[in-house]
Protein backbone atom coordinates (compact mmCIF):
# COMPACT_ATOMS: atom_id res chain seq x y z
CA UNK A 1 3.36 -22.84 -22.91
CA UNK A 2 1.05 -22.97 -26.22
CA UNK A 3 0.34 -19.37 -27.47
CA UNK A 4 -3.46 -20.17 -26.86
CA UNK A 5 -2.24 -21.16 -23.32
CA UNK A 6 -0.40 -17.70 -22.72
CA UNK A 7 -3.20 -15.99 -23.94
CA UNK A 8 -5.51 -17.23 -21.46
CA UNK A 9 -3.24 -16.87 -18.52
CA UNK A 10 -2.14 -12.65 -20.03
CA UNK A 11 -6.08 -12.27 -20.12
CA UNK A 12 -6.85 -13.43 -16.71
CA UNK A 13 -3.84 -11.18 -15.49
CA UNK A 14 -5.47 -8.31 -17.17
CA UNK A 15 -8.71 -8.89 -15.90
CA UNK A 16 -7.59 -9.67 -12.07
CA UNK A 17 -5.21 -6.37 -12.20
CA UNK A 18 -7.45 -3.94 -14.07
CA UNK A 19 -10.41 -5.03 -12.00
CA UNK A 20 -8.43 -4.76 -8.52
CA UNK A 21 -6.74 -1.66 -9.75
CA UNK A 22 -10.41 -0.10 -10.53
CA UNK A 23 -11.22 -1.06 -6.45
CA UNK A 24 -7.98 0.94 -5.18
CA UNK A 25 -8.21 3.64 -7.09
CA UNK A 26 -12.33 3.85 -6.86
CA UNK A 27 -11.89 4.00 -3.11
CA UNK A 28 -9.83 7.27 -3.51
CA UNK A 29 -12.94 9.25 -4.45
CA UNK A 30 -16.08 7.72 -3.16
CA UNK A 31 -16.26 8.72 0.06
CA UNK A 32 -16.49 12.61 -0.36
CA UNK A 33 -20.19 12.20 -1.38
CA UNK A 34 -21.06 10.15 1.53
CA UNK A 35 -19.63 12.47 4.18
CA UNK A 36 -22.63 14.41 5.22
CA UNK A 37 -24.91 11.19 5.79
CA UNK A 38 -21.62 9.81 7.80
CA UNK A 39 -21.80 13.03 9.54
CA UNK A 40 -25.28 12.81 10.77
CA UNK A 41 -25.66 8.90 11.45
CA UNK A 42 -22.37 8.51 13.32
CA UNK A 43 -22.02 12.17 14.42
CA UNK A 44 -18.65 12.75 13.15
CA UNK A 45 -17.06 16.47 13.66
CA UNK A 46 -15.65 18.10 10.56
CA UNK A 47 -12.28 16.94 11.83
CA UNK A 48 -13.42 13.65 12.07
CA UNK A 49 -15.25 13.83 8.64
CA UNK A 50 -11.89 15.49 7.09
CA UNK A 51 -9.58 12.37 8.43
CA UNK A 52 -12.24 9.34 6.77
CA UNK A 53 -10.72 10.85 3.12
CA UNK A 54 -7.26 11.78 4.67
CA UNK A 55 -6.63 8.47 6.16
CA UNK A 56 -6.95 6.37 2.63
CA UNK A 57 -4.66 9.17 0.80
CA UNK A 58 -1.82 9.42 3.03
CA UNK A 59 -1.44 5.49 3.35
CA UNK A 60 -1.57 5.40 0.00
CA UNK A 61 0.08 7.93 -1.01
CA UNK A 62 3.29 7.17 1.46
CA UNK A 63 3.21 3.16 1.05
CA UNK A 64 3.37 2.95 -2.83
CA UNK A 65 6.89 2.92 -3.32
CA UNK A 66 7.01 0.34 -0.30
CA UNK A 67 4.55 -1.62 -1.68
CA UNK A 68 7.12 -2.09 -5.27
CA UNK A 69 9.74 -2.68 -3.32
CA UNK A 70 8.26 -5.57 -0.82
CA UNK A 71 6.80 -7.18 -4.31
CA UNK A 72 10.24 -7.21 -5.83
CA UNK A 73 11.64 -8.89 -2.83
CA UNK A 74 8.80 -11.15 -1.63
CA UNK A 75 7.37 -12.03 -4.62
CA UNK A 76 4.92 -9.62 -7.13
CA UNK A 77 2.46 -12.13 -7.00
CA UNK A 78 2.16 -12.68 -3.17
CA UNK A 79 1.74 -9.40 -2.16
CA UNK A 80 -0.53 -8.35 -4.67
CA UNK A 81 -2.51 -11.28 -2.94
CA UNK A 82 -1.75 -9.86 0.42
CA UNK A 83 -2.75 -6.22 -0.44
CA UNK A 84 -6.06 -7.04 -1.91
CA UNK A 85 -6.34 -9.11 1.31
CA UNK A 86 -5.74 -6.43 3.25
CA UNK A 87 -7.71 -4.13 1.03
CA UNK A 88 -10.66 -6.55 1.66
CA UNK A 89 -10.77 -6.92 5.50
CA UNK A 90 -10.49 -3.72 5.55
CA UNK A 91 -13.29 -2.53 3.86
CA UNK A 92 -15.55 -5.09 5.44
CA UNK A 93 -14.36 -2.90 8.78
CA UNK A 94 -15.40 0.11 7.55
CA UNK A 95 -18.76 -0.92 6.54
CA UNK A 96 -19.47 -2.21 9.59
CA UNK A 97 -17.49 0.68 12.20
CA UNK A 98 -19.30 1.81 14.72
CA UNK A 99 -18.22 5.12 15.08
CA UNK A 100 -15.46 7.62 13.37
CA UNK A 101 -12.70 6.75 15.15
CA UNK A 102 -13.00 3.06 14.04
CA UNK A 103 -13.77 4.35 10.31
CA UNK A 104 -10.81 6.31 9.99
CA UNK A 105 -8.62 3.23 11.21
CA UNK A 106 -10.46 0.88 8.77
CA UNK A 107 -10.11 3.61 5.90
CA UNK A 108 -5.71 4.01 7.07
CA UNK A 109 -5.80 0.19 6.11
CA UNK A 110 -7.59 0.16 3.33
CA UNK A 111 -4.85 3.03 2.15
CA UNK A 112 -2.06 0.17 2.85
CA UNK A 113 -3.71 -2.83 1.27
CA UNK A 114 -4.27 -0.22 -1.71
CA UNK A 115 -0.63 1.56 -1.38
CA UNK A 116 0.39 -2.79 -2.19
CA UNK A 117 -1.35 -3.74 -5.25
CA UNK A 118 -1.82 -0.58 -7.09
CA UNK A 119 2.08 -0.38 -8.17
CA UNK A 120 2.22 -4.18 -8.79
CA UNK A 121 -0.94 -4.05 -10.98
CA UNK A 122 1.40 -2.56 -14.16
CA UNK A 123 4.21 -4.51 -12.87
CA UNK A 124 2.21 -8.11 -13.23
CA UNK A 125 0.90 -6.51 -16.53
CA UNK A 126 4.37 -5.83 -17.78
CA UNK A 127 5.93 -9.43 -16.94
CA UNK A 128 2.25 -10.57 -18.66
CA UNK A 129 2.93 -8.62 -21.76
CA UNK A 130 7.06 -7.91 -22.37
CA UNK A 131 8.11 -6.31 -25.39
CA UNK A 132 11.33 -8.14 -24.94
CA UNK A 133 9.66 -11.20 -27.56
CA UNK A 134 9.49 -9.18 -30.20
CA UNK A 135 6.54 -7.32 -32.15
CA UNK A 136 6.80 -9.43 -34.87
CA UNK A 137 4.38 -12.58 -34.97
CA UNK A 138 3.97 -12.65 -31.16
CA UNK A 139 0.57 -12.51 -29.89
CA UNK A 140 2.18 -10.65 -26.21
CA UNK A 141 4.45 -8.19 -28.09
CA UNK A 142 1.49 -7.20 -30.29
CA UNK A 143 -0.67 -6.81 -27.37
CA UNK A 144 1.11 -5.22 -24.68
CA UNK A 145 -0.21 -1.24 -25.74
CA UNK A 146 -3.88 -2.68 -25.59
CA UNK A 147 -3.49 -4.36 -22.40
CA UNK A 148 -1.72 -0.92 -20.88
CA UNK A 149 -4.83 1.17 -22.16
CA UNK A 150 -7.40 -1.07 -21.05
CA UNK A 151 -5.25 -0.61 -17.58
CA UNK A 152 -4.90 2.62 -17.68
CA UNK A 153 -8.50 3.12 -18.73
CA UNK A 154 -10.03 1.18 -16.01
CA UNK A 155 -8.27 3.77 -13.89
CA UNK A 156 -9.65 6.85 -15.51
CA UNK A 157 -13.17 5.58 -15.05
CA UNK A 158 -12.50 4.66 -11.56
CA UNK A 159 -11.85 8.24 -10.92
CA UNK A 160 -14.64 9.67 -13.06
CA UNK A 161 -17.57 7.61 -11.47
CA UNK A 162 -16.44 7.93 -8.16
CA UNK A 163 -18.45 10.54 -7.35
CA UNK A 164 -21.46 9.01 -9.51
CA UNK A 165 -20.72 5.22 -7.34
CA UNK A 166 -20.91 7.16 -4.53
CA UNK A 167 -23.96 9.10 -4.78
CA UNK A 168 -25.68 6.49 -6.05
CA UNK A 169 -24.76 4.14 -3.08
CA UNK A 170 -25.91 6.43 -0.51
CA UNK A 171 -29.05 7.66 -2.14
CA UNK A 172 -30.34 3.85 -2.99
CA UNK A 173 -29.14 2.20 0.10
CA UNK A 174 -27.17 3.53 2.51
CA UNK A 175 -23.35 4.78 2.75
CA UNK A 176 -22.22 1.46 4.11
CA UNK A 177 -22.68 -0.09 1.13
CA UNK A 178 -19.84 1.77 -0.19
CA UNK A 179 -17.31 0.00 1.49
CA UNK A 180 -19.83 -3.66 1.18
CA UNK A 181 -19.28 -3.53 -2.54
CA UNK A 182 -15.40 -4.28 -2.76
CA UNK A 183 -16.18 -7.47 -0.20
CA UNK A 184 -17.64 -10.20 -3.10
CA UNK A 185 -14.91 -8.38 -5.50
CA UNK A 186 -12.24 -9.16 -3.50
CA UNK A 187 -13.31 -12.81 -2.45
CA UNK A 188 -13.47 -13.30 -6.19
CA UNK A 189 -10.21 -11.75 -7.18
CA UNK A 190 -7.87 -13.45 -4.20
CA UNK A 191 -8.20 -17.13 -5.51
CA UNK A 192 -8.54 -16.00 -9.18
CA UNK A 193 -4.82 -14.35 -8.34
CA UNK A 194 -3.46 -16.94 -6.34
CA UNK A 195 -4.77 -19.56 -9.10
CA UNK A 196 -3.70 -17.73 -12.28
CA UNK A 197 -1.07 -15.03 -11.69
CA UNK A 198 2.32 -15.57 -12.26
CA UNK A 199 5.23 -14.83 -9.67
CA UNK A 200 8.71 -12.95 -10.11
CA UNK A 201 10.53 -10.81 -8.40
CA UNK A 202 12.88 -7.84 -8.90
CA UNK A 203 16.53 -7.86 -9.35
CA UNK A 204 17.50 -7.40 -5.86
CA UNK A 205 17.70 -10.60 -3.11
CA UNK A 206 17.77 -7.87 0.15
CA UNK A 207 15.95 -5.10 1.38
CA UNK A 208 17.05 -1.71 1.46
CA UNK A 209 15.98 -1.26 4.61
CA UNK A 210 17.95 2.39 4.98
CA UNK A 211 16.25 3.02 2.23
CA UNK A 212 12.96 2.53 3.49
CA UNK A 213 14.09 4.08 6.84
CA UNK A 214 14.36 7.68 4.70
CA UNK A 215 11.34 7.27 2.24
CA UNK A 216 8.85 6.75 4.59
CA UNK A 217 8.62 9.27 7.33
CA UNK A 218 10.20 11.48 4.21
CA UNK A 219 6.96 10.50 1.81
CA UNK A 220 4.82 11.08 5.61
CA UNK A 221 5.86 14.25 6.37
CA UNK A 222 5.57 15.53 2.95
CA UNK A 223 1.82 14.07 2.30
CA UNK A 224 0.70 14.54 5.72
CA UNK A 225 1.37 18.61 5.26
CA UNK A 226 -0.02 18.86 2.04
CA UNK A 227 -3.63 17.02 3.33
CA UNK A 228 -3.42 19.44 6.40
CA UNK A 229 -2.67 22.69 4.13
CA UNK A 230 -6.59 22.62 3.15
CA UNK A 231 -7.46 23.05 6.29
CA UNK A 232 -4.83 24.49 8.63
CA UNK A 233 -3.23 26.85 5.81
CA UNK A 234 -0.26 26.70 4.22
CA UNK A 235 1.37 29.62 6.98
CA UNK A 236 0.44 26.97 9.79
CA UNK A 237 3.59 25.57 11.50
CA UNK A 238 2.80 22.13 11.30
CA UNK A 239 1.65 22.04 7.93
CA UNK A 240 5.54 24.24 6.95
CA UNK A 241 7.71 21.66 9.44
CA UNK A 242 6.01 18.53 7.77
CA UNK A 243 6.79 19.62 4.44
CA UNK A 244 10.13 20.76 5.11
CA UNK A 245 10.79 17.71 7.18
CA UNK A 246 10.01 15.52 4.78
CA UNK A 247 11.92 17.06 2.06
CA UNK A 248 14.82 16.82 4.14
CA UNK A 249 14.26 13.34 4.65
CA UNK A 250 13.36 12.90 1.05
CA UNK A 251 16.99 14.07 0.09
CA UNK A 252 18.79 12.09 2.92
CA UNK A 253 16.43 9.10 0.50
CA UNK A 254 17.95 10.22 -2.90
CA UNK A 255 21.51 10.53 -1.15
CA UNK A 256 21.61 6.63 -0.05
CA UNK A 257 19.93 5.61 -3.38
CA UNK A 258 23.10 7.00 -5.07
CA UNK A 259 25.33 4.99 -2.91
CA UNK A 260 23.23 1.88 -1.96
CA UNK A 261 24.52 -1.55 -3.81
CA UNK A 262 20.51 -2.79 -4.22
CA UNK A 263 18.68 0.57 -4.26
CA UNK A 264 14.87 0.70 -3.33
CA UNK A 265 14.73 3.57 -6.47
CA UNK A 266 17.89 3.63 -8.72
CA UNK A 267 18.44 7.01 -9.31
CA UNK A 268 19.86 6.41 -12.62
CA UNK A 269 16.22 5.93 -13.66
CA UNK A 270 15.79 9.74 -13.75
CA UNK A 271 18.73 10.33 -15.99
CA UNK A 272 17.03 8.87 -18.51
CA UNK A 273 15.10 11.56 -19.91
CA UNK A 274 11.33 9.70 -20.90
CA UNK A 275 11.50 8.61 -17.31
CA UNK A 276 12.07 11.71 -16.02
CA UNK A 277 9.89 13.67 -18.27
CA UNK A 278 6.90 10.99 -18.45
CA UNK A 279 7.29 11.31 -14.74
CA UNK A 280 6.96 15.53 -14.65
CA UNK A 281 3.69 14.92 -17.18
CA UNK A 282 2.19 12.38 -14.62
CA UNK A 283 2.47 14.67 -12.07
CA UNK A 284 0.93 17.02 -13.79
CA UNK A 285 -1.70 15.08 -15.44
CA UNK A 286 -2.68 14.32 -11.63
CA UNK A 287 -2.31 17.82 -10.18
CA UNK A 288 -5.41 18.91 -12.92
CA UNK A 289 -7.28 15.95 -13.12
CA UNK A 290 -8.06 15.36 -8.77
CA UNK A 291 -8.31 19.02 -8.63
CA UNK A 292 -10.58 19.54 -11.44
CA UNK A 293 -13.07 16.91 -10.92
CA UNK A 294 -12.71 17.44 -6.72
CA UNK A 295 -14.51 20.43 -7.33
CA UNK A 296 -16.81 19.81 -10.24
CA UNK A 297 -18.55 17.63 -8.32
CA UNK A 298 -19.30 20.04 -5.68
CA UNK A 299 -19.48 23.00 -8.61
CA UNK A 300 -22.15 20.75 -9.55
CA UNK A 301 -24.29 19.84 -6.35
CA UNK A 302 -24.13 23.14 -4.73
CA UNK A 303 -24.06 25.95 -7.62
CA UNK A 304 -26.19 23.91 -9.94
CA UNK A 305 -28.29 22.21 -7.35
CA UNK A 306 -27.73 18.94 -8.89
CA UNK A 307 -28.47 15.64 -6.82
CA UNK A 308 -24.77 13.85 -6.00
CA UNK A 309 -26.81 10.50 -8.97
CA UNK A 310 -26.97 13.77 -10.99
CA UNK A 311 -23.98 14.81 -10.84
CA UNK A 312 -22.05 11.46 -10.92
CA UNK A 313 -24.26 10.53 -14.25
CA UNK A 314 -23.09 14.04 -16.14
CA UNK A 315 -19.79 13.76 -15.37
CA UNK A 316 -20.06 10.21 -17.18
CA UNK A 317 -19.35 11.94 -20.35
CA UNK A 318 -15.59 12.85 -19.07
CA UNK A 319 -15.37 9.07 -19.05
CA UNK A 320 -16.89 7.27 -21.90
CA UNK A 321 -14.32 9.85 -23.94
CA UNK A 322 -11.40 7.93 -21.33
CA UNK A 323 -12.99 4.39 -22.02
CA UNK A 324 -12.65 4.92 -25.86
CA UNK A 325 -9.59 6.71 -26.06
CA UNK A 326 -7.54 5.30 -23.29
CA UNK A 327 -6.84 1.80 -25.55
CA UNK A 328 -6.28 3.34 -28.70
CA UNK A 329 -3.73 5.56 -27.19
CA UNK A 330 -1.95 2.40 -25.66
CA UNK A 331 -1.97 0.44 -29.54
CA UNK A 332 -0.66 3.74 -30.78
CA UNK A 333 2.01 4.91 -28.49
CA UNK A 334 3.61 1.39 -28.96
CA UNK A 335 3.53 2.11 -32.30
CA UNK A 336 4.32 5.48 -33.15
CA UNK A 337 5.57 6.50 -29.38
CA UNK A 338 4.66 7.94 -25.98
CA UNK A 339 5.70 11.36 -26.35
CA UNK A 340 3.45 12.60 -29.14
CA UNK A 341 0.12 11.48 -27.28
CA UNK A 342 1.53 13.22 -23.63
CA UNK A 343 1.95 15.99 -25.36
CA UNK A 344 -1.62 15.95 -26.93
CA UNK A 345 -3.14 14.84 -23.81
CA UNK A 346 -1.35 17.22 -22.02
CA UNK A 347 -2.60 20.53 -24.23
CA UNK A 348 -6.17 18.64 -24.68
CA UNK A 349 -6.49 18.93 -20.62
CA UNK A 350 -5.13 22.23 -20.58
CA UNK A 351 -8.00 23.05 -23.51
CA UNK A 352 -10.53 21.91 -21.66
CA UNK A 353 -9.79 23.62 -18.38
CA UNK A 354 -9.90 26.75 -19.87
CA UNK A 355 -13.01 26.70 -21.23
CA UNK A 356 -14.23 25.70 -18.12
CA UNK A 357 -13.02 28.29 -16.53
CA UNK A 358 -14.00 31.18 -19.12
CA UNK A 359 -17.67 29.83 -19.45
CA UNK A 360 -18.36 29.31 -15.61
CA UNK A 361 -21.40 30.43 -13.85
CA UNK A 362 -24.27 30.14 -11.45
CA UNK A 363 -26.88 29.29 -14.37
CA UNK A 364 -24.40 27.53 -16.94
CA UNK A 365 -26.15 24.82 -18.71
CA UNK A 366 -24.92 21.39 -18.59
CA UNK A 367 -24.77 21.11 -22.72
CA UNK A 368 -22.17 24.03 -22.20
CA UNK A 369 -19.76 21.66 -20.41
CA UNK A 370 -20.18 19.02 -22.54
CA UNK A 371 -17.60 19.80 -25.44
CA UNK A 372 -14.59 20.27 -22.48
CA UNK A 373 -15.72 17.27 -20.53
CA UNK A 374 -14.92 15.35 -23.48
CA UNK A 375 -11.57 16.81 -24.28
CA UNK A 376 -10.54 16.50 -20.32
CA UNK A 377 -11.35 12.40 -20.64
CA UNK A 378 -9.72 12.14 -24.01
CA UNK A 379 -6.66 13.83 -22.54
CA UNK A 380 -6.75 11.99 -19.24
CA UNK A 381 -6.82 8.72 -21.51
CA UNK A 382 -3.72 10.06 -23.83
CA UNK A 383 -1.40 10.49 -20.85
CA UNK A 384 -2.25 7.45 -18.84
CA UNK A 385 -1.57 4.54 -21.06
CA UNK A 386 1.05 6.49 -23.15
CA UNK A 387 2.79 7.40 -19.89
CA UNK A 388 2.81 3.91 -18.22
CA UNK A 389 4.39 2.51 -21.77
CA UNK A 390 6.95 5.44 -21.62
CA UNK A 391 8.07 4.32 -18.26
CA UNK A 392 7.94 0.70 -18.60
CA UNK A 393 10.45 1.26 -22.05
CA UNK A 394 12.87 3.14 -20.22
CA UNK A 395 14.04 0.30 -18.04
CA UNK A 396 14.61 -3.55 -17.98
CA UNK A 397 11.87 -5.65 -17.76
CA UNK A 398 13.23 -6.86 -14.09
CA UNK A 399 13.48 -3.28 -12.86
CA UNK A 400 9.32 -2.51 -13.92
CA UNK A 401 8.80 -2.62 -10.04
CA UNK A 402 10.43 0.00 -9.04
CA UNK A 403 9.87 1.88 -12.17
CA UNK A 404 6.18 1.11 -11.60
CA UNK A 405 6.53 2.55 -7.87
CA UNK A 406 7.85 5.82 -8.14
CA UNK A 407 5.58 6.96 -10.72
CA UNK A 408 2.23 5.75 -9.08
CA UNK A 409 4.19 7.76 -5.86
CA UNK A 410 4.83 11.04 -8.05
CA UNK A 411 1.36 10.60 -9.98
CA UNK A 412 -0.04 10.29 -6.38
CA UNK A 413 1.17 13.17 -4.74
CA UNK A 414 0.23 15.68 -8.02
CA UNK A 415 -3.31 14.48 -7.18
CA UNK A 416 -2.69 15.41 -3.04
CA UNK A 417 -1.13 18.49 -4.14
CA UNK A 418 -3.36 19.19 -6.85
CA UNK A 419 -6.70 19.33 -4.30
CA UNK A 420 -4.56 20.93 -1.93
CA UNK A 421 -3.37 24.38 -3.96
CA UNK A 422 -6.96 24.47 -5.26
CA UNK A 423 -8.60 24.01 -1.89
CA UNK A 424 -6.57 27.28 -0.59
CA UNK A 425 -7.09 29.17 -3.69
């Protein structure tokens, strides 16, 4: 293939990831604006309401690592195809559900087709754009930091207008229309991937299907407590035997990944130390960043009276700072490497949070926030693209699916667990 050729083809996989990955992870926020108009058109009870957000995050939060693995096996490229499929129909469902029950089905779907493509987004990106041809004169070497911060910016801003998508949706038309929009999106994007992704697979020809047996209802039990925590409490007996079930389970998981001959998650990843410690500053990166802007939304609609459009257009601040950062921090870290920009990112969050929380009030003017808004997306934007460079580095190019999986799963649940701790304190 003609460099001008490969260029073409790594641009439409950058596009047809980034723009799918944007979808998933958009999905993950929107509907918390749109629950009280839910609540009065179809009636919902708070339980009801609760389970239409709960329903996306545990599917997605338990299937990711499945989702790797079936893409390794099946082919990248085909199930990418099938999630956003899935991810497709099902939105289509929840836009047109009649009632809650059938909402909260369509949004556990949605969480699967999601829980499928988001780990094989950065996997298709990394086959795209190896680092295995060389920096030197090679158009794809050279451009493999850009491509992972225009990734892993699309991703900060999908969590950053969320709220803003949302509000505006429901104030301008109705809250259907936040499930309508992914429809023409994804009947763009499953031809476009079908036509112009490449396939490969991982380095395994079977299954680990004992694997699988102890990471799901392990990742289940542990996801499903920490959702229920915000509401039950964390004394409440099923929210304690889920989590301590599915720890149990969990380490049964890490016990057969040690002795498995084609492990779902080699182990031997996280004896590497920039896998393990990207992976600790992913989770953490998550744990602050879902909390944070969970409850500046509502900080900002029910202390500061501001309309959800209102709200959603302020907090637009915390992600121009991600869309400008996010891929010079990807250039850079390829450059100069991943652990200096973590770090930065890391304190810059930390930074910001804290002047949030000293300057706080019930009158606290909006050009107050400004300054720490723009240090949280400037942070968010040094850990994301650094991070995903930092963990694509530490392993062969073949094993970027499973690498890919486990740290969308641990960046996942540090966002659950993040709204969770915050929600009871």
């Amino acid at each position: 293939m003609s460099n001008t050729a490969g260029r073409t083809r790594n641009g439409w996989t950058l596009a047809i990831v980034s723009i799918a990955l944007f979808m998933a992870v958009l999905d993950n926020l929107v509907v918390s604006v749109a629950l009280p108009t839910i609540h009065r058109d179809l009636g919902a009870s708070i339980q009801s309401l609760e389970w239409t957000v709960n329903a996306y995050v545990l599917a997605y939060a338990v299937l990711l690592l499945t989702g790797a693995a079936l893409g390794d096996r099946f082919g990248r490229k085909r199930m990418f195809v099938i999630g956003l499929s899935i991810f497709t129909a099902a939105s289509a469902a929840a836009a047109l559900a009649p009632n809650t029950d059938a909402l909260v089905i369509a949004r556990a779907v949605q969480g699967v087709g999601a829980a499928i493509l988001t780990p094989l987004t950065l996997t298709l990106l990394a086959a795209a754009f190896p680092t295995d041809r060389g920096s030197e004169g090679s158009p794809i070497g050279q451009h493999r930091g850009m491509a992972i911060g225009v990734w892993s910016g699309i991703s900060g801003i999908a969590v950053a207008i969320g709220p803003l998508v949302g509000g505006a949706v429901v104030q301008g038309i109705s809250w259907h229309w936040i499930f309508w929009i992914n429809v023409p999106l994804g009947f763009v994007l499953i031809p476009l991937a079908a036509s112009r992704l490449t396939e490969s697979r991982g380095p395994y020809s079977t299954l680990d299907l004992p694997g699988l047996g102890f990471a799901l209802p392990g990742a289940f039990g542990l996801v499903f407590g920490l959702v229920r925590a915000q509401s039950l409490g964390w004394g409440s007996a099923t929210v304690l035997l889920s989590i301590v079930g599915g720890a149990v389970l969990l380490g049964c998981f890490v016990v057969w990944e040690l002795r498995a001959r084609e492990p779902m998650l080699p182990m031997s990843f996280f004896a590497k130390r920039s896998f393990a410690v990207t992976n600790v500053a992913s989770f953490s990166m998550y744990f602050g960043m879902f909390g944070s802007i969970f409850f500046l939304s509502q900080y900002m609609q029910n202390v500061l009276h501001n309309t959800p459009l209102q709200a959603g257009l302020k907090l637009l601040v915390w992600t121009g700072a991600t869309m400008i950062v996010a891929p010079l921090a990807g250039i850079f870290s390829e450059r100069f490497g991943s652990r200096p920009f973590m770090f930065a990112g890391l304190s810059l969050q930390a930074g910001a949070l804290a002047w949030l929380a000293s300057t706080v009030s019930t009158t606290q003017p909006y050009t107050h926030m400004i300054i720490p808004f723009i240090m949280a997306g400037a942070g968010m934007a040094l850990v994301f693209a650094p991070s995903a460079n930092a963990v694509l580095s530490s392993v062969r190019t073949e094993q970027a699916g499973q690498a890919s999986g486990a740290n969308n799963a641990i960046r996942e649940v540090g966002g659950v667990l993040g709204v969770a701790v915050l929600a009871s304190i």
